[in-house]
N, C-alpha and C. Protein backbone atom coordinates (compact mmCIF):
# COMPACT_ATOMS: atom_id res chain seq x y z
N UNK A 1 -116.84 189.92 -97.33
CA UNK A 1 -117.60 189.77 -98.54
C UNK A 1 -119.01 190.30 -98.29
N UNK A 2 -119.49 190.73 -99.44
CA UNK A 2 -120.89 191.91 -98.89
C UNK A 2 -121.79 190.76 -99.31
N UNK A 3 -122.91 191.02 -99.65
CA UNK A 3 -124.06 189.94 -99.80
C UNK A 3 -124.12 189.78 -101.15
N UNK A 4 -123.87 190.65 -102.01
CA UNK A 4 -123.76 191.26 -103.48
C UNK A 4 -122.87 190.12 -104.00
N UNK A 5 -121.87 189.78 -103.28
CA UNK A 5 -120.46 189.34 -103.96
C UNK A 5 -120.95 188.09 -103.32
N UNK A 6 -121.19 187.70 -102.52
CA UNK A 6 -121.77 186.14 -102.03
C UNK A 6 -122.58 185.40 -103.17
N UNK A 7 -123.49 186.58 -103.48
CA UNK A 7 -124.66 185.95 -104.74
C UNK A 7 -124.05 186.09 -105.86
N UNK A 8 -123.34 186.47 -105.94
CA UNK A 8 -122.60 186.36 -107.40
C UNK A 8 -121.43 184.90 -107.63
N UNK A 9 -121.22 184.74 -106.34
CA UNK A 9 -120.31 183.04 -106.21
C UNK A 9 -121.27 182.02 -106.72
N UNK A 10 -122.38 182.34 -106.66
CA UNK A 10 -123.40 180.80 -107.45
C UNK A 10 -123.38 181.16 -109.19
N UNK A 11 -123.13 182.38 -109.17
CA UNK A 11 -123.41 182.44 -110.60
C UNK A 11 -121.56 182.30 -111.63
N UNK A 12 -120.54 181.75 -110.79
CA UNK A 12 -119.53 182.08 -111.19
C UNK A 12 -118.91 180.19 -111.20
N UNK A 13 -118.53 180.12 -112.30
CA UNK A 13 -118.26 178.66 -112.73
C UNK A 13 -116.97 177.92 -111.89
N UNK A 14 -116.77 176.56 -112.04
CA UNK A 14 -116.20 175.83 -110.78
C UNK A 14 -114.73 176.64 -111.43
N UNK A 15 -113.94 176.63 -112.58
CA UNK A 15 -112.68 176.79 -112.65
C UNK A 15 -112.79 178.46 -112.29
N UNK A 16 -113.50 178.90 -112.31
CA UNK A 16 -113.60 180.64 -111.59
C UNK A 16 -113.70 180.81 -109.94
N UNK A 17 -114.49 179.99 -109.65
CA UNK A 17 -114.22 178.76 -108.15
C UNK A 17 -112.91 178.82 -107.67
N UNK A 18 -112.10 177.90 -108.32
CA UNK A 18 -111.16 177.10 -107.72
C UNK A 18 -110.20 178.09 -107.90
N UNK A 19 -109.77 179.13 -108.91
CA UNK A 19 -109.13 180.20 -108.77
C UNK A 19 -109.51 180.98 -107.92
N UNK A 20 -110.13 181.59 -107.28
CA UNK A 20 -111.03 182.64 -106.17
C UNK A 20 -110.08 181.75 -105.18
N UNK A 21 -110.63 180.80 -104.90
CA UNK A 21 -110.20 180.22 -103.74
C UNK A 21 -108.83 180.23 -103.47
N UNK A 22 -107.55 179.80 -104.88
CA UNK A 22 -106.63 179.82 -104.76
C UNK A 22 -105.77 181.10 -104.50
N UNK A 23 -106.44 182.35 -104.90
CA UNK A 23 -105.82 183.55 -104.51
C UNK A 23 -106.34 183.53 -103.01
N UNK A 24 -107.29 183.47 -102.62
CA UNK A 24 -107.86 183.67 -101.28
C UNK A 24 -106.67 183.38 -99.90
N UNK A 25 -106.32 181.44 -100.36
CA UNK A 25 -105.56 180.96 -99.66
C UNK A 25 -104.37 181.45 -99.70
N UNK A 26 -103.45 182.28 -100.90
CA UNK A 26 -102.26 182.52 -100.93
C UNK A 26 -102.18 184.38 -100.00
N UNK A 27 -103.46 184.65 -100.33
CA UNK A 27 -103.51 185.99 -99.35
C UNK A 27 -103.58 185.95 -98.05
N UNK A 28 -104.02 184.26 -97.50
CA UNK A 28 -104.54 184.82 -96.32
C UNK A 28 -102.74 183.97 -95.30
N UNK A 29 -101.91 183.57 -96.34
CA UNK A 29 -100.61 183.16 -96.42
C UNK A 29 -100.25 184.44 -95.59
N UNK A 30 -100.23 185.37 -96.86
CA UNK A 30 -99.44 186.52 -96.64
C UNK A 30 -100.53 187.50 -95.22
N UNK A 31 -101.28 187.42 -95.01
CA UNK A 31 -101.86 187.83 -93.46
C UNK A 31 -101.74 186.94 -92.31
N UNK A 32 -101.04 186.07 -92.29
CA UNK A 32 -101.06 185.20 -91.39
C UNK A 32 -98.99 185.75 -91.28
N UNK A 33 -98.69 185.57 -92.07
CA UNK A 33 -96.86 186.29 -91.87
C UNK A 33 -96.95 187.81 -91.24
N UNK A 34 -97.91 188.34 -91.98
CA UNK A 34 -97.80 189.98 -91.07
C UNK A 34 -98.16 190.03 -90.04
N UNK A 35 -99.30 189.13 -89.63
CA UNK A 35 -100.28 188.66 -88.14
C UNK A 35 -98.59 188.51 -87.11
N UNK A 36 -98.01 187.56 -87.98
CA UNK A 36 -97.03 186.91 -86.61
C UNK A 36 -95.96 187.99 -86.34
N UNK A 37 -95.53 189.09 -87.42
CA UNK A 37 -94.56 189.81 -87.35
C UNK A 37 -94.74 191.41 -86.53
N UNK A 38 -96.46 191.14 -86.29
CA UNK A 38 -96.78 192.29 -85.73
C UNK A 38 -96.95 193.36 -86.88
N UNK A 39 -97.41 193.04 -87.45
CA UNK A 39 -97.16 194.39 -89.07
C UNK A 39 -98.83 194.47 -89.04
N UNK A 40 -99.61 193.73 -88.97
CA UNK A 40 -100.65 193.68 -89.74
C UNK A 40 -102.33 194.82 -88.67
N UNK A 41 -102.65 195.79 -89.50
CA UNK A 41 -102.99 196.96 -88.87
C UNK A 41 -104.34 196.36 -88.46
N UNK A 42 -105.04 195.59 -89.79
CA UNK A 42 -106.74 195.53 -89.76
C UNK A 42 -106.75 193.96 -89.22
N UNK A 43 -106.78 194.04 -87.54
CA UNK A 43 -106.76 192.28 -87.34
C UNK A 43 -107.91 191.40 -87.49
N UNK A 44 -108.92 192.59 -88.40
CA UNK A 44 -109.89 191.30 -88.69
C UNK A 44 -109.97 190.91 -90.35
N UNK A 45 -108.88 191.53 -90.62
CA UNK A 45 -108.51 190.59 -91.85
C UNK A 45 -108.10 189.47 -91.68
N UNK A 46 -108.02 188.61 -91.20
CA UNK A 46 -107.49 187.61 -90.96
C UNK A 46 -109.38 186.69 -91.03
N UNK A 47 -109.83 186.39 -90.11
CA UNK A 47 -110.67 186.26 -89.65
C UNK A 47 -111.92 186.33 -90.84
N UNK A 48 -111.71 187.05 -91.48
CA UNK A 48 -112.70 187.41 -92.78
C UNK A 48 -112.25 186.96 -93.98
N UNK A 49 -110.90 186.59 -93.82
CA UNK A 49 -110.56 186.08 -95.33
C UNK A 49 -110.85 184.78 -94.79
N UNK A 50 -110.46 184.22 -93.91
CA UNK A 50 -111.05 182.73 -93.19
C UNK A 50 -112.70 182.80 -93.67
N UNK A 51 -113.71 183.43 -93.60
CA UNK A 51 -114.90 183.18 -93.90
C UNK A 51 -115.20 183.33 -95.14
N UNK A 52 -114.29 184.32 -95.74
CA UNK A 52 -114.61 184.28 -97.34
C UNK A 52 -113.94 182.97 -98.03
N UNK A 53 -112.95 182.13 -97.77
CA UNK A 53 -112.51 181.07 -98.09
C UNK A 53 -113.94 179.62 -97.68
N UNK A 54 -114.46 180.17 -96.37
CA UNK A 54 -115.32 178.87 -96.00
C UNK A 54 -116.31 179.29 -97.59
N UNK A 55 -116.94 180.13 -97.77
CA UNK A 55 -118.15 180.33 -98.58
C UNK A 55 -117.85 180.23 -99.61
N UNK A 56 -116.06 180.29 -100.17
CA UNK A 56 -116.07 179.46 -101.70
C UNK A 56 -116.96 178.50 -101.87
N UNK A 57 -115.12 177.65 -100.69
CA UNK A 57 -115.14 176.09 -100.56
C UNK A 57 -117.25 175.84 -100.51
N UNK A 58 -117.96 176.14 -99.95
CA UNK A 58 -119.26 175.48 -99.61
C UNK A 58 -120.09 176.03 -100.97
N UNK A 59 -120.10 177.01 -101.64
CA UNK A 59 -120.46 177.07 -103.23
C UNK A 59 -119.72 176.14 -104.19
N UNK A 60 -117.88 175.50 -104.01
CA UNK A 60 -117.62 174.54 -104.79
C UNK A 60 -118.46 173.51 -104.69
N UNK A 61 -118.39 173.18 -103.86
CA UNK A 61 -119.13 171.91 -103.16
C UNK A 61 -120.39 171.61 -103.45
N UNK A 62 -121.18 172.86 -103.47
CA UNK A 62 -122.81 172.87 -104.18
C UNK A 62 -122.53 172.36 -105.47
N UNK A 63 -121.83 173.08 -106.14
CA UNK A 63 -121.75 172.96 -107.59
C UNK A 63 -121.47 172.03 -107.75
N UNK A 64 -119.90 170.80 -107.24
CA UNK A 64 -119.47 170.08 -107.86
C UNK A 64 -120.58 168.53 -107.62
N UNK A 65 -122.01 169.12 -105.83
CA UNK A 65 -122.40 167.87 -105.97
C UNK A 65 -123.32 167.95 -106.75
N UNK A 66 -124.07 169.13 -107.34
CA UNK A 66 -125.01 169.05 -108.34
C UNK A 66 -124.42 168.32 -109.75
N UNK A 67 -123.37 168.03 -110.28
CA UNK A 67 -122.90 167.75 -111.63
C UNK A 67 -122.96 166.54 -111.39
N UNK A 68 -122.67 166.10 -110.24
CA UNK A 68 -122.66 164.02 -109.91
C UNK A 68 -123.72 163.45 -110.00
């Protein structure tokens, strides 16, 4: 994720959130099956979708404790 697309996660609402995240996790599904099968070319995809998932989750989290 570039810095561009980081700053744009504060400006993007919790149900736009929680979808991001949910494709995130189902992709990093499918890189974790190619990881084990030996298929998978760019091995730091793995590794980067892991950090783009942490920086949802920690923008949900901003958001959802600001509304409480």
């Amino acid at each position: 994720m570039k810095k561009r697309e980081v700053k744009e996660l504060v400006g993007k609402t919790v149900p736009e959130l929680k979808k991001q995240l949910t494709d995130l996790m189902t992709n990093l599904k499918k890189i974790q099956i190619d990881r084990q099968i030996g298929k998978l070319k760019n091995t730091n995809l793995y590794g980067q979708t892991l950090k783009d998932i942490a920086r949802v989750k920690n923008v949900l989290r901003q958001k959802e404790g600001s509304k409480a």
